[in-house]
Protein backbone atom coordinates (compact mmCIF):
# COMPACT_ATOMS: atom_id res chain seq x y z
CA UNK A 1 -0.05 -4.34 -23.30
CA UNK A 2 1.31 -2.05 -21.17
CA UNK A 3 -1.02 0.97 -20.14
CA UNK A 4 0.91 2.76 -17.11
CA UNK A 5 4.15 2.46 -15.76
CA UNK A 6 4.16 4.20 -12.02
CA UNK A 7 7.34 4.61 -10.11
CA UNK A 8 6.78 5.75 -6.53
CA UNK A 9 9.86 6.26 -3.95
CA UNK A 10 9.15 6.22 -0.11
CA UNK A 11 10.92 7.67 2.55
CA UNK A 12 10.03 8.18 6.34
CA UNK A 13 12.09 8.85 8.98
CA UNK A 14 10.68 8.65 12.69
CA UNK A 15 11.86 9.50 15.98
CA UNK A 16 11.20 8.26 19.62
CA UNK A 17 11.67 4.26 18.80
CA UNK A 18 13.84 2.42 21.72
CA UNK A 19 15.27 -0.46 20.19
CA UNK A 20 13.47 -2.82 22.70
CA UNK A 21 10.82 -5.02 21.45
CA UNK A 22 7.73 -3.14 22.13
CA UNK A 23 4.67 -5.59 22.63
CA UNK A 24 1.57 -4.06 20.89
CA UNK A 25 -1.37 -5.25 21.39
CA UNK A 26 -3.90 -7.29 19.16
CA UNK A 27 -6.32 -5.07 18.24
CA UNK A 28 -5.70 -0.62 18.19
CA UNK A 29 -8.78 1.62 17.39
CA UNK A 30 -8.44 4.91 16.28
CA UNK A 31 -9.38 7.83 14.12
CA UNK A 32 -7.60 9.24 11.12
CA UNK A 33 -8.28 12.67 9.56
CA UNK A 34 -7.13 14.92 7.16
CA UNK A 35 -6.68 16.28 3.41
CA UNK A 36 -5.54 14.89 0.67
CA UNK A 37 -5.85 15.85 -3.37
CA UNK A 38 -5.55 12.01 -4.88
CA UNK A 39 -5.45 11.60 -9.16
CA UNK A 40 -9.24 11.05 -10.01
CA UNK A 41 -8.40 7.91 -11.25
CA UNK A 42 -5.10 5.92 -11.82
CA UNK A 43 -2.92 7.60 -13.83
CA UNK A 44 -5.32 10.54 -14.30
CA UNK A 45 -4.13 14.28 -14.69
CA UNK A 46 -6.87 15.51 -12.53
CA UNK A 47 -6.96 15.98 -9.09
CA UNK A 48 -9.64 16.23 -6.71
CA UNK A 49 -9.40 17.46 -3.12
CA UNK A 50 -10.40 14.56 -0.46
CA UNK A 51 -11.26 15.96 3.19
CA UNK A 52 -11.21 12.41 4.83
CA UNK A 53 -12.50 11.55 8.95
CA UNK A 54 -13.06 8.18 9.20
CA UNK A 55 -11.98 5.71 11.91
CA UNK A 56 -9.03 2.86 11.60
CA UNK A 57 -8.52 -0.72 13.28
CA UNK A 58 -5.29 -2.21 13.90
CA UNK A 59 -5.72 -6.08 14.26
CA UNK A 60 -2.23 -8.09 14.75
CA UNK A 61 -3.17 -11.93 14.44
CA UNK A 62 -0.93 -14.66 13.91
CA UNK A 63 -2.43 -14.98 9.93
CA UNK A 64 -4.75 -11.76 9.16
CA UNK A 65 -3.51 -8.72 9.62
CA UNK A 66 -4.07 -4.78 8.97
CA UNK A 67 -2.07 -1.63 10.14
CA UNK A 68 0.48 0.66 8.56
CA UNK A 69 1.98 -2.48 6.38
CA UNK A 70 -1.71 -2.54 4.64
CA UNK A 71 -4.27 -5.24 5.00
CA UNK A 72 -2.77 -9.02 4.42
CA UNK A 73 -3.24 -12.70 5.27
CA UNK A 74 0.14 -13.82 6.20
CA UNK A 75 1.11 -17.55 4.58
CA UNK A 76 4.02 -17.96 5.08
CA UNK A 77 7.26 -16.68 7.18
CA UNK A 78 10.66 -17.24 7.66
CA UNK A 79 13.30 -14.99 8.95
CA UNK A 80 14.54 -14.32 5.15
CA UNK A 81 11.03 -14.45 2.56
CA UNK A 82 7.68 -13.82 3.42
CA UNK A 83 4.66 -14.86 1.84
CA UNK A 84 1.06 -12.78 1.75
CA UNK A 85 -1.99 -11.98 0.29
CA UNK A 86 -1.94 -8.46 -0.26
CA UNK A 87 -5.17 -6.01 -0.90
CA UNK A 88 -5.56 -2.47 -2.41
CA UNK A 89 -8.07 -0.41 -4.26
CA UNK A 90 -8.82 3.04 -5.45
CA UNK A 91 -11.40 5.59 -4.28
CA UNK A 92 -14.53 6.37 -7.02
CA UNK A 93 -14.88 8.87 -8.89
CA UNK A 94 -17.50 11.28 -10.63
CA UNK A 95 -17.30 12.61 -14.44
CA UNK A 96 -18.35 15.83 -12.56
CA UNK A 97 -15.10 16.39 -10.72
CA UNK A 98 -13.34 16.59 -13.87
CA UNK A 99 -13.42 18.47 -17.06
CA UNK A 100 -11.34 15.79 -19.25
CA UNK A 101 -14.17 13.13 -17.80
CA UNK A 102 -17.28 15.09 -19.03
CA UNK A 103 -19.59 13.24 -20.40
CA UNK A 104 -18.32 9.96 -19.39
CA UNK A 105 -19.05 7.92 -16.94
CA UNK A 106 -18.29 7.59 -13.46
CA UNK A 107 -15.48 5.47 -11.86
CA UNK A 108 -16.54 2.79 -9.67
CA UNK A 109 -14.42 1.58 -6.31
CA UNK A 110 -11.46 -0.38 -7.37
CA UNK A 111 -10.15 -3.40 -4.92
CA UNK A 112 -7.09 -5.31 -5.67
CA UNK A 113 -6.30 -8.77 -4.10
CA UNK A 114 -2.88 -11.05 -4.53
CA UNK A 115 -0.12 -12.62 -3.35
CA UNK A 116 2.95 -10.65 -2.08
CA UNK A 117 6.41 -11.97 -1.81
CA UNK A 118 9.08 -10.79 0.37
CA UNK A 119 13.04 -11.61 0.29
CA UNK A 120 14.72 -9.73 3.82
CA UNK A 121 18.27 -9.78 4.51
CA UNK A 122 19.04 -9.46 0.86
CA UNK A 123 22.85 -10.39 0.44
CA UNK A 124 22.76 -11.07 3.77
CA UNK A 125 22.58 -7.57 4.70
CA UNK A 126 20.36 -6.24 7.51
CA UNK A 127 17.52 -4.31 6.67
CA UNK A 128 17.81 -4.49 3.13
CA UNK A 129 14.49 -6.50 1.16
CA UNK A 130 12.93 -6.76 -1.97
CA UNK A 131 9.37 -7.71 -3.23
CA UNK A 132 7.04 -8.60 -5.58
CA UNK A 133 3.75 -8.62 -6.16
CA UNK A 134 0.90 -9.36 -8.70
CA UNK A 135 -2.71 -8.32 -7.69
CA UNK A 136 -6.05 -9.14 -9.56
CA UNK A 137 -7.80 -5.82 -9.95
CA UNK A 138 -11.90 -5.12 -10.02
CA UNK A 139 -14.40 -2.97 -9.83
CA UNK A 140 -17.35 -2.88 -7.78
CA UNK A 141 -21.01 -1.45 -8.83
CA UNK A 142 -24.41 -2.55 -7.20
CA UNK A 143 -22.75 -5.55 -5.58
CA UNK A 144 -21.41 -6.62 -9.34
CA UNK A 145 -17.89 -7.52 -9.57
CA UNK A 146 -16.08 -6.34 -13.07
CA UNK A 147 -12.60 -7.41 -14.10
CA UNK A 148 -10.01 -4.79 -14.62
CA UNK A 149 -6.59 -6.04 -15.21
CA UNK A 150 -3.43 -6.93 -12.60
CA UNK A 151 -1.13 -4.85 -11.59
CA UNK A 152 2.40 -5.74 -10.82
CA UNK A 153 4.84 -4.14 -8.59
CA UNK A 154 8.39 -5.02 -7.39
CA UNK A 155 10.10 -2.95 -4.63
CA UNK A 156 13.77 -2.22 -2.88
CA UNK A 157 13.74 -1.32 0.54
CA UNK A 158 16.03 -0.33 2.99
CA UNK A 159 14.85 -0.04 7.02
CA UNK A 160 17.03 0.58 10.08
CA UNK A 161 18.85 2.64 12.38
CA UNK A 162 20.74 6.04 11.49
CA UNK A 163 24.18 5.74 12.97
CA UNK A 164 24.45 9.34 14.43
CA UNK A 165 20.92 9.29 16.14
CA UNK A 166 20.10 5.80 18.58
CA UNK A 167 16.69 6.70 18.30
CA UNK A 168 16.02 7.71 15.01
CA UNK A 169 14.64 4.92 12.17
CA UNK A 170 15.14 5.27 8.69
CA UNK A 171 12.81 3.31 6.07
CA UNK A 172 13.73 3.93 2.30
CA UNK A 173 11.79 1.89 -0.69
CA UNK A 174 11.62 2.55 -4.47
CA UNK A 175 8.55 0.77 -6.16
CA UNK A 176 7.86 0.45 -9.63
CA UNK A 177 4.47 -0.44 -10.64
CA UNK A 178 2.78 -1.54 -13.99
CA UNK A 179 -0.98 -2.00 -14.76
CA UNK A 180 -2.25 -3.55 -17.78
């Protein structure tokens, strides 16, 4: 049964990219801060504010990999599908931040894991993809693992260059996500 049906659209445009190959390097430490208010919970209509410092790492292997594409073991890759494992997960959350919660109790860190499937050059156009992915999803409390469902998610995506800027990068994708 169906308990949430999520559609999220993405846009980002950035500036300042050459379109030479840049090498990067295997491995880019950092620090990421900020705000955010996040849902309490998946599909939740509470909101809590988040003030977030904490550091990141980049790492850019031939199989594992993490940066702004998420974390993923890469299986397979060909210049039109790819093939990974995929992770996600959702931040706890107290009955206390929340007057709809009261009384309940709290919400435990959520990981996802699964495989995520890729099709590029879609009608053999460049830039244009599509995916699909189905990812187990737990919870985690006093090192116990507890089942919570899958989630599956399919996506259209459009990436590449804006014709009236040389530098300028367009990336466009429309996801729609459902969670049993």
């Amino acid at each position: 049964m169906l308990k949430k049906i999520f559609i999220i659209v993405f846009f980002l445009i950035s500036t300042g990219h050459s379109k030479e190959k840049k090498t990067l390097p295997l491995w880019e430490l950092g620090a990421l801060g900020g705000f955010a208010r996040v849902s309490l919970y998946p599909g939740a209509g509470d909101y809590a504010s988040r003030y977030l410092l904490f550091p990141y790492v980049y790492y850019r292997g031939k199989i594992f990999r993490s940066d702004r594409g998420g974390a993923r073991a890469r299986l397979y890759s060909s210049k039109k599908t790819k093939l990974s494992l995929g992770f996600g997960g959702n931040l706890p959350s107290k009955n206390s931040e929340s007057s709809i919660r009261e009384g309940m109790p709290n919400l435990d860190f959520v990981f996802e894991i699964g495989p995520r499937l890729r099709f590029l050059k879609l009608f053999d156009k460049e830039g244009l993809e599509a995916g699909v992915s189905i990812k187990k999803a737990s919870s985690v409390s006093s090192w116990n693992f507890y089942s919570k469902g899958f989630t599956l998610s399919s996506s259209l995506g459009y990436r590449g260059n804006l014709d009236f800027f040389s530098k300028t990068r367009i990336f466009l994708r429309a996801t729609v996500k459902v969670t049993e």
